[in-house]
PDB file of N, CA and C in Angstrom:
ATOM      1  N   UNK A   1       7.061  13.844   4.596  1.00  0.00           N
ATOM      2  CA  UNK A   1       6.057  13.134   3.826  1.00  0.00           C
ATOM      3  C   UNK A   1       5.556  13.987   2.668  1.00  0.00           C
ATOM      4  N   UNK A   2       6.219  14.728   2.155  1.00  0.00           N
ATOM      5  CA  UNK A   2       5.896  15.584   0.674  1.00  0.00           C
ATOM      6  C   UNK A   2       5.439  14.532  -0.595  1.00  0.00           C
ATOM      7  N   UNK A   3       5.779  13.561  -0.278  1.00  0.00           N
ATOM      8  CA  UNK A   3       5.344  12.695  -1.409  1.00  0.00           C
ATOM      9  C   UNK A   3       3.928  12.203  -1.053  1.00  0.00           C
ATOM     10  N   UNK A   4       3.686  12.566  -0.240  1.00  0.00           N
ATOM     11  CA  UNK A   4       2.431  11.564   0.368  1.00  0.00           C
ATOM     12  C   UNK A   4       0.989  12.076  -0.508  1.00  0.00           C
ATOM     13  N   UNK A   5       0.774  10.602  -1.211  1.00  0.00           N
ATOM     14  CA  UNK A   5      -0.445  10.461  -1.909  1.00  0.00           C
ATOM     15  C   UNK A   5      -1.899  11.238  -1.230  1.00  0.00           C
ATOM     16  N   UNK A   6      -2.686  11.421  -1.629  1.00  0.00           N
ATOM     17  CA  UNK A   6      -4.284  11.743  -1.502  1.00  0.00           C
ATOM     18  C   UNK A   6      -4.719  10.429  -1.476  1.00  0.00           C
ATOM     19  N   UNK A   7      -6.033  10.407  -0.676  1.00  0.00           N
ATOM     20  CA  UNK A   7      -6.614   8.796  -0.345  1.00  0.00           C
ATOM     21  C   UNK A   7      -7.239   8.740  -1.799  1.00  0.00           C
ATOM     22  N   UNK A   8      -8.080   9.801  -2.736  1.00  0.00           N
ATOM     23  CA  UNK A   8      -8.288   9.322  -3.991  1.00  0.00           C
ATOM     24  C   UNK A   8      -7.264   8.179  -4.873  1.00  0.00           C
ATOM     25  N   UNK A   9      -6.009   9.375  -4.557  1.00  0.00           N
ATOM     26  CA  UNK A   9      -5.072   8.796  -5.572  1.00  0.00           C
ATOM     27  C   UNK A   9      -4.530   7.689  -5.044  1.00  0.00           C
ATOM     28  N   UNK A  10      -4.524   6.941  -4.150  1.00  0.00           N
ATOM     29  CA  UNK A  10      -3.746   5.671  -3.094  1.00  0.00           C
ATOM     30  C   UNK A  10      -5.450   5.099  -3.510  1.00  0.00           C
ATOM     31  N   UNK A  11      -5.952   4.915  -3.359  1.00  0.00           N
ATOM     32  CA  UNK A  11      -7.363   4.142  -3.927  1.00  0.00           C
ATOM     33  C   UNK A  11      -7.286   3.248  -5.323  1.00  0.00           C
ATOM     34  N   UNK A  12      -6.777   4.792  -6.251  1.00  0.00           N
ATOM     35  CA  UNK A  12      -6.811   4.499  -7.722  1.00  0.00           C
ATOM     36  C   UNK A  12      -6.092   3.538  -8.050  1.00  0.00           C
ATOM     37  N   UNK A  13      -3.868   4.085  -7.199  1.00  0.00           N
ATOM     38  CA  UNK A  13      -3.034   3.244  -7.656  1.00  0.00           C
ATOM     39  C   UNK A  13      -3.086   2.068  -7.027  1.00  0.00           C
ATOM     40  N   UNK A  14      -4.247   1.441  -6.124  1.00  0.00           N
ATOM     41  CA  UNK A  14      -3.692  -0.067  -5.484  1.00  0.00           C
ATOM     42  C   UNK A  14      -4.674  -0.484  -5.371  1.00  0.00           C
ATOM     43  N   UNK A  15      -6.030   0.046  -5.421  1.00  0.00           N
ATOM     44  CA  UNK A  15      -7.245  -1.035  -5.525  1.00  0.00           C
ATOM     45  C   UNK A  15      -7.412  -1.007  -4.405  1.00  0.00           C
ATOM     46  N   UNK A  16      -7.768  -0.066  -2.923  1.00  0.00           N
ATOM     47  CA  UNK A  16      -7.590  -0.002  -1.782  1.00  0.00           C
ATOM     48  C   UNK A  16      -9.479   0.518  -1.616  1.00  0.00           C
ATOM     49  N   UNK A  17      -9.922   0.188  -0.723  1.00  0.00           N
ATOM     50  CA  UNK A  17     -10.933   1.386  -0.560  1.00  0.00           C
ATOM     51  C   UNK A  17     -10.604   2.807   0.023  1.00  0.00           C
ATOM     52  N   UNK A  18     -11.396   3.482  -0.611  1.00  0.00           N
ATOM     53  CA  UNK A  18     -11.313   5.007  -0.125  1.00  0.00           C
ATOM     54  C   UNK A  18     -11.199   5.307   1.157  1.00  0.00           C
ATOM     55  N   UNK A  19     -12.307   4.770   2.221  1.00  0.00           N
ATOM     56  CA  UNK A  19     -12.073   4.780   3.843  1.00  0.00           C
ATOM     57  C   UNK A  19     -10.499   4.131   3.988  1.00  0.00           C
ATOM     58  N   UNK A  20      -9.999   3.310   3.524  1.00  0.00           N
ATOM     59  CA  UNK A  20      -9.147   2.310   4.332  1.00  0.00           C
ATOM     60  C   UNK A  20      -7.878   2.908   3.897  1.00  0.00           C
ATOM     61  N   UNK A  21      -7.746   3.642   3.024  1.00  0.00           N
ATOM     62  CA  UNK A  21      -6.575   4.346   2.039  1.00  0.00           C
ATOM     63  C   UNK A  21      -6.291   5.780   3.092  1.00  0.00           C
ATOM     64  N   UNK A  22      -7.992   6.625   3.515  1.00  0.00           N
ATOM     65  CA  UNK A  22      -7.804   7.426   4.153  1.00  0.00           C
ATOM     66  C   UNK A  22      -7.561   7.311   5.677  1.00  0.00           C
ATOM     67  N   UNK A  23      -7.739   6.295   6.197  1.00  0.00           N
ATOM     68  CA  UNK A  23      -7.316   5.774   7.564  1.00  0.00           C
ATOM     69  C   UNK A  23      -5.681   5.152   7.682  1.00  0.00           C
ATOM     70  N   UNK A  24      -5.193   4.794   6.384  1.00  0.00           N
ATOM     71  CA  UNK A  24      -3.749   4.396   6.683  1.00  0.00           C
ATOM     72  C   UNK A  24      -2.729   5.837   6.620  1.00  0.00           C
ATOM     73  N   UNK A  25      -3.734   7.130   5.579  1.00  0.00           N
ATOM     74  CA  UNK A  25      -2.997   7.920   5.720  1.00  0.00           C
ATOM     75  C   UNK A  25      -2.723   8.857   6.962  1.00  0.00           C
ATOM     76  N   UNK A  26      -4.190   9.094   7.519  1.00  0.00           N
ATOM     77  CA  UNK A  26      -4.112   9.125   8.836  1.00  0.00           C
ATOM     78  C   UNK A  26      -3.185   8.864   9.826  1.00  0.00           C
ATOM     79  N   UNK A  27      -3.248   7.627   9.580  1.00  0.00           N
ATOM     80  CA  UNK A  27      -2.536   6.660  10.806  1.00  0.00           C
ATOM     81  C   UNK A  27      -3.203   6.294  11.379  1.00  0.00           C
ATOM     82  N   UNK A  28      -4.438   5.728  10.911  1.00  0.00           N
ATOM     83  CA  UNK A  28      -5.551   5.640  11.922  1.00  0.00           C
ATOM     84  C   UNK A  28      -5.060   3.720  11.818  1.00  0.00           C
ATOM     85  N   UNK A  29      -5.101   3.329  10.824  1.00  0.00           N
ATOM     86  CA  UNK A  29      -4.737   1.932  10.352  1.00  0.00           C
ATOM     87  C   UNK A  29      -3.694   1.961   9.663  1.00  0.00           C
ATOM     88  N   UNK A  30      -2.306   0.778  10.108  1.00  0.00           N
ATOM     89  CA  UNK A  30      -1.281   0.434   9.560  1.00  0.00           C
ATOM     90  C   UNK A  30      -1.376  -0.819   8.544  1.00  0.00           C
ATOM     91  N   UNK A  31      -1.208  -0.651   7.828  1.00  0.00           N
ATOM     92  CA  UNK A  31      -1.173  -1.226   6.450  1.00  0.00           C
ATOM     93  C   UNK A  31      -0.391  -2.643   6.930  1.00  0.00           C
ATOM     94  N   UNK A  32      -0.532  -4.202   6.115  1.00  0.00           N
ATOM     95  CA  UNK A  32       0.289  -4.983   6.527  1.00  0.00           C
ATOM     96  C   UNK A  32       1.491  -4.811   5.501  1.00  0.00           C
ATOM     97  N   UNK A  33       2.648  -5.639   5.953  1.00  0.00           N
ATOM     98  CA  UNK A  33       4.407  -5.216   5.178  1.00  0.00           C
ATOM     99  C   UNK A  33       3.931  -5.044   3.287  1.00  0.00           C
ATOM    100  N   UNK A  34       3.447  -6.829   3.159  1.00  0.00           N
ATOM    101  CA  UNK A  34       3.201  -6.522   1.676  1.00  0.00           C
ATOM    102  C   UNK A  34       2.299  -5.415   1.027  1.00  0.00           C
ATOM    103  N   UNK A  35       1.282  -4.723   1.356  1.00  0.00           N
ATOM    104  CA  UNK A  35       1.007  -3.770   1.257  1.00  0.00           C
ATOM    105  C   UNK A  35       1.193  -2.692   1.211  1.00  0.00           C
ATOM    106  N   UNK A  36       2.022  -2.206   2.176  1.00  0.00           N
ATOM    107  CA  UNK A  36       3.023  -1.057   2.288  1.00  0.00           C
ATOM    108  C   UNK A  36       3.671  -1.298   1.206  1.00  0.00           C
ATOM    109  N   UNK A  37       4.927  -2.521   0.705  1.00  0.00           N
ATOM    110  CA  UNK A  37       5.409  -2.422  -0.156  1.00  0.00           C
ATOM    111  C   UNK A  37       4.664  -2.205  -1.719  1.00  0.00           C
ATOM    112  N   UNK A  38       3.646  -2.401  -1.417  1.00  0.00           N
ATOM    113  CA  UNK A  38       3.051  -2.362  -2.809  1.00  0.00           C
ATOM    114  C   UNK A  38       2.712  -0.799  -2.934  1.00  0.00           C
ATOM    115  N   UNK A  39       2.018  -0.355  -2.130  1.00  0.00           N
ATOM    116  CA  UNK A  39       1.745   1.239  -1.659  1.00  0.00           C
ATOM    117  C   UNK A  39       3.000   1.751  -2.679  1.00  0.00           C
ATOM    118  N   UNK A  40       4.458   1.472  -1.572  1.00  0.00           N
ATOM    119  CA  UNK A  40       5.617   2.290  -2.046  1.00  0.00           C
ATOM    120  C   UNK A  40       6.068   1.728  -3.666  1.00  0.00           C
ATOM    121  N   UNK A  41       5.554   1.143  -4.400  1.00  0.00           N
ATOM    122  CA  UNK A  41       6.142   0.742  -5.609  1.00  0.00           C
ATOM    123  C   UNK A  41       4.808   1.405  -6.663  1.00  0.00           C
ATOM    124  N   UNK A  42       3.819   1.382  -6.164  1.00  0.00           N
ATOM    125  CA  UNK A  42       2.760   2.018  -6.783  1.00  0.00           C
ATOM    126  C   UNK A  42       2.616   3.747  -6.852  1.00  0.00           C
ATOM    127  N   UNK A  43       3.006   4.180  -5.596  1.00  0.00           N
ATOM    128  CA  UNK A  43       2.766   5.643  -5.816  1.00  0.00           C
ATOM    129  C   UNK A  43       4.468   6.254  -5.266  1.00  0.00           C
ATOM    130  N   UNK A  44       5.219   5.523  -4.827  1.00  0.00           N
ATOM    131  CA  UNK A  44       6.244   6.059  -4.129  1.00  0.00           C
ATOM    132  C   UNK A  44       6.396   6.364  -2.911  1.00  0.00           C
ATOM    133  N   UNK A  45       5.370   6.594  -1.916  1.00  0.00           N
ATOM    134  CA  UNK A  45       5.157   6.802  -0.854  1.00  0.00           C
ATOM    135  C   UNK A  45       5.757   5.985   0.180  1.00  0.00           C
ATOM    136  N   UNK A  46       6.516   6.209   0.983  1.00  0.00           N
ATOM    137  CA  UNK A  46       7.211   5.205   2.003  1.00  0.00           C
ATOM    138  C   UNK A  46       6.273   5.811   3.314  1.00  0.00           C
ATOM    139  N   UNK A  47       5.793   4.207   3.549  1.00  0.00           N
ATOM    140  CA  UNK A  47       5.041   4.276   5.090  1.00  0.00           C
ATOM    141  C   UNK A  47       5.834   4.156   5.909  1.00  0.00           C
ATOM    142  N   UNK A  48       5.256   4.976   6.986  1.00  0.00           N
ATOM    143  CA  UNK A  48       6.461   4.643   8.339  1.00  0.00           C
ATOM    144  C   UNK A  48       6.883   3.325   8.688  1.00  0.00           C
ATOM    145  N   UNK A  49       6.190   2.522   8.624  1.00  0.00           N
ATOM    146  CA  UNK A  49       6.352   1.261   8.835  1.00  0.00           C
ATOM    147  C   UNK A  49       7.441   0.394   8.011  1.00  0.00           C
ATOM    148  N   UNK A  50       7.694   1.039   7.217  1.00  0.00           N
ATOM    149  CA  UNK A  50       9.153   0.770   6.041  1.00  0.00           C
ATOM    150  C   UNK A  50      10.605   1.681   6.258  1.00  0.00           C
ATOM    151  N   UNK A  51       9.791   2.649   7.098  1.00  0.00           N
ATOM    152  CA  UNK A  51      11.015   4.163   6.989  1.00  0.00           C
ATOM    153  C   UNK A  51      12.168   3.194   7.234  1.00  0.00           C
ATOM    154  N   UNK A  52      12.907   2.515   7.913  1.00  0.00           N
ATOM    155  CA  UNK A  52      14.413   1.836   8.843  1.00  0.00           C
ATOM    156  C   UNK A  52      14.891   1.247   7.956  1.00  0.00           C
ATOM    157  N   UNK A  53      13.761   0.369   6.636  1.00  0.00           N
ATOM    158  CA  UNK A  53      14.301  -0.510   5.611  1.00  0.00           C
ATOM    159  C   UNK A  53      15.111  -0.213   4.590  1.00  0.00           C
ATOM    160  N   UNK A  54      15.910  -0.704   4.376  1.00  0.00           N
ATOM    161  CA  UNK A  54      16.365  -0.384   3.111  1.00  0.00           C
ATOM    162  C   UNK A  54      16.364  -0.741   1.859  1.00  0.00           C
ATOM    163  N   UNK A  55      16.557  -0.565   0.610  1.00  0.00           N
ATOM    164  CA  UNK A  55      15.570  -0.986  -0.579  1.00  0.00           C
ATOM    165  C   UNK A  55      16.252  -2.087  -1.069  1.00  0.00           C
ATOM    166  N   UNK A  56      17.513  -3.025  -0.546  1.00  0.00           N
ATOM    167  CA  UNK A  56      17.424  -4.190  -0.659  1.00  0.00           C
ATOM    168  C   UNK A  56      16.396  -4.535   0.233  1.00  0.00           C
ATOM    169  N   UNK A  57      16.410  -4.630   1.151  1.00  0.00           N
ATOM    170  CA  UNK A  57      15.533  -5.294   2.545  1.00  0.00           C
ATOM    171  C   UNK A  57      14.320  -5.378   2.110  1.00  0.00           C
ATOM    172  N   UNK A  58      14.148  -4.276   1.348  1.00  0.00           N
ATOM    173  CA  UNK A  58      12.192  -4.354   0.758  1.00  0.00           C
ATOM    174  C   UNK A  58      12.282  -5.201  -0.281  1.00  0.00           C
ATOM    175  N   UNK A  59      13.130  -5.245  -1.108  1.00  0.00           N
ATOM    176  CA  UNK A  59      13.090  -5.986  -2.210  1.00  0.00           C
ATOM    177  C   UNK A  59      13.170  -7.599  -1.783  1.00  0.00           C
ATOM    178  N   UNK A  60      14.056  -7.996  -0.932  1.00  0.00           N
ATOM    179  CA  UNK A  60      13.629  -8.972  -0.151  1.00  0.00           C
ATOM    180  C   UNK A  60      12.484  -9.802   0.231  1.00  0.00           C
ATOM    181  N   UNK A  61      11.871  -8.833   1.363  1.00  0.00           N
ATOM    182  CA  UNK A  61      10.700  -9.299   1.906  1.00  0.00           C
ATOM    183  C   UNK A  61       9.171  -8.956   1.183  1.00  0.00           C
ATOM    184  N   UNK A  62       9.934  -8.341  -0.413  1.00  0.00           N
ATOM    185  CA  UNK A  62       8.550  -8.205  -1.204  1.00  0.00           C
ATOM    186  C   UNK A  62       8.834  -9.780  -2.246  1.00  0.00           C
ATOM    187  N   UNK A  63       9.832 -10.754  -2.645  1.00  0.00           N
ATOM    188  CA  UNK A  63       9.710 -12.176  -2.673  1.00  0.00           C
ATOM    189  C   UNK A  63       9.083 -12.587  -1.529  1.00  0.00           C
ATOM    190  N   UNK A  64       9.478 -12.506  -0.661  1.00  0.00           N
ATOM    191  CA  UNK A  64       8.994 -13.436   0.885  1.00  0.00           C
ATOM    192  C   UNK A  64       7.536 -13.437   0.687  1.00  0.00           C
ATOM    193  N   UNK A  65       7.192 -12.119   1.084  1.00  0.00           N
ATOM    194  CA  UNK A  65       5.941 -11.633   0.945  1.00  0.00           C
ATOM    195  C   UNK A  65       4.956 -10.740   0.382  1.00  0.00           C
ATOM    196  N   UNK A  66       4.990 -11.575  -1.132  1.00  0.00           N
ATOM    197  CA  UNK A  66       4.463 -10.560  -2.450  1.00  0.00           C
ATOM    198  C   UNK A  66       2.852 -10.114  -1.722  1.00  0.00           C
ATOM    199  N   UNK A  67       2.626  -8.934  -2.184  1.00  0.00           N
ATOM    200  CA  UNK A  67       1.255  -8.496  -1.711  1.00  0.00           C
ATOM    201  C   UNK A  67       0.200  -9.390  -3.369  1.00  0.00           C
ATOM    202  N   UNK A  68      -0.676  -9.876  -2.320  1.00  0.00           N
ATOM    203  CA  UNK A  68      -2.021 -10.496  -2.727  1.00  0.00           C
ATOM    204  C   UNK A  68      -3.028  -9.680  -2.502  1.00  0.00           C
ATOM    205  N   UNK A  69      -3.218  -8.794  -3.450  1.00  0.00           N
ATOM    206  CA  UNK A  69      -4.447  -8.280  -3.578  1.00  0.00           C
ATOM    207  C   UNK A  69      -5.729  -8.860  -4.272  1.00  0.00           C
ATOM    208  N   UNK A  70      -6.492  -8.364  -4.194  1.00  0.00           N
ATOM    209  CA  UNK A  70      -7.748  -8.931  -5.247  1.00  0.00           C
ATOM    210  C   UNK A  70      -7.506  -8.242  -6.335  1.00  0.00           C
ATOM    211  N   UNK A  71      -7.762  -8.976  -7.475  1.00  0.00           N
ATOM    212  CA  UNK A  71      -7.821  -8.515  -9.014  1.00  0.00           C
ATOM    213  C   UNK A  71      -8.966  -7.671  -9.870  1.00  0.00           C
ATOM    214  N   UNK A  72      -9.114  -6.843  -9.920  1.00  0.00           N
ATOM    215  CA  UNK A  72     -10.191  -5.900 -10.171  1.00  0.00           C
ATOM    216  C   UNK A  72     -11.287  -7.259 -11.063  1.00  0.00           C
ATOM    217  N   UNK A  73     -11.263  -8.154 -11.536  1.00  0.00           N
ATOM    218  CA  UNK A  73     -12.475  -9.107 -11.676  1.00  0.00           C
ATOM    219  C   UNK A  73     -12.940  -9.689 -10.245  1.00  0.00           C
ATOM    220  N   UNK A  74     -11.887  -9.728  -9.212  1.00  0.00           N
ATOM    221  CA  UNK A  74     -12.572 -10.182  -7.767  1.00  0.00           C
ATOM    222  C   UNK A  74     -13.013  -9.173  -7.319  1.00  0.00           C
ATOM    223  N   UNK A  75     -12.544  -7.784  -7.070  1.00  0.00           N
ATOM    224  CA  UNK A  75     -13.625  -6.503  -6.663  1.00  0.00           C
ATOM    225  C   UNK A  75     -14.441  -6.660  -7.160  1.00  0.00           C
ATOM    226  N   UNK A  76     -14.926  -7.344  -8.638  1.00  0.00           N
ATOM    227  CA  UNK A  76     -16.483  -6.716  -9.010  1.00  0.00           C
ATOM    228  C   UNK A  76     -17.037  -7.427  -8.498  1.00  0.00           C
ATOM    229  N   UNK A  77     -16.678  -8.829  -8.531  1.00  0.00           N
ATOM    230  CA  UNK A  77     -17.647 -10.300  -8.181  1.00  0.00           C
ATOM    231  C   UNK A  77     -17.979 -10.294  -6.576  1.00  0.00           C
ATOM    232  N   UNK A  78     -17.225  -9.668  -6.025  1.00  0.00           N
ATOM    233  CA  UNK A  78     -17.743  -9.306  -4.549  1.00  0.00           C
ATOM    234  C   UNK A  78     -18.528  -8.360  -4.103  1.00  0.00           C
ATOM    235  N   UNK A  79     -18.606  -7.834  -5.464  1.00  0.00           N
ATOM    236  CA  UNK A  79     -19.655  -6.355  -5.267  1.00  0.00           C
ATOM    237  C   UNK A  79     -21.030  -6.848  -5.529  1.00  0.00           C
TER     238      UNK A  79
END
């Protein structure tokens, strides 16, 4: 895991909160698929939860299941 982001920097690149960024790095919390994939296209980081896949297979199930995040105008409006 030499590539593995800082919860700052996994915050910055995906719009994650800081606790929830530092608990997936942990391992305290597993991220769901589209997320992970977004994780790994945002900072590079492959979660365990992807390690077996291969980058057709992600590319795949990132059509199937594009990650839906909130749009930094829905972070504010919820703030």
């Amino acid at each position: 895991m030499s590539n593995t982001p800082s919860p700052k920097a996994l915050t910055e690149a995906t719009g994650i909160s800081p606790s929830y960024a530092s608990m997936i790095l942990s391992g305290a919390r597993v991220p769901a698929r589209p997320l992970a994939i977004h994780i790994l296209r945002k900072t590079g980081w492959r979660h365990p939860i992807l390690a077996d896949l291969s980058d057709e297979q992600i590319d795949v199930l990132e059509e199937v299941e594009p990650y839906r995040g909130k749009s930094p105008d829905q972070r504010d409006e919820a703030a």
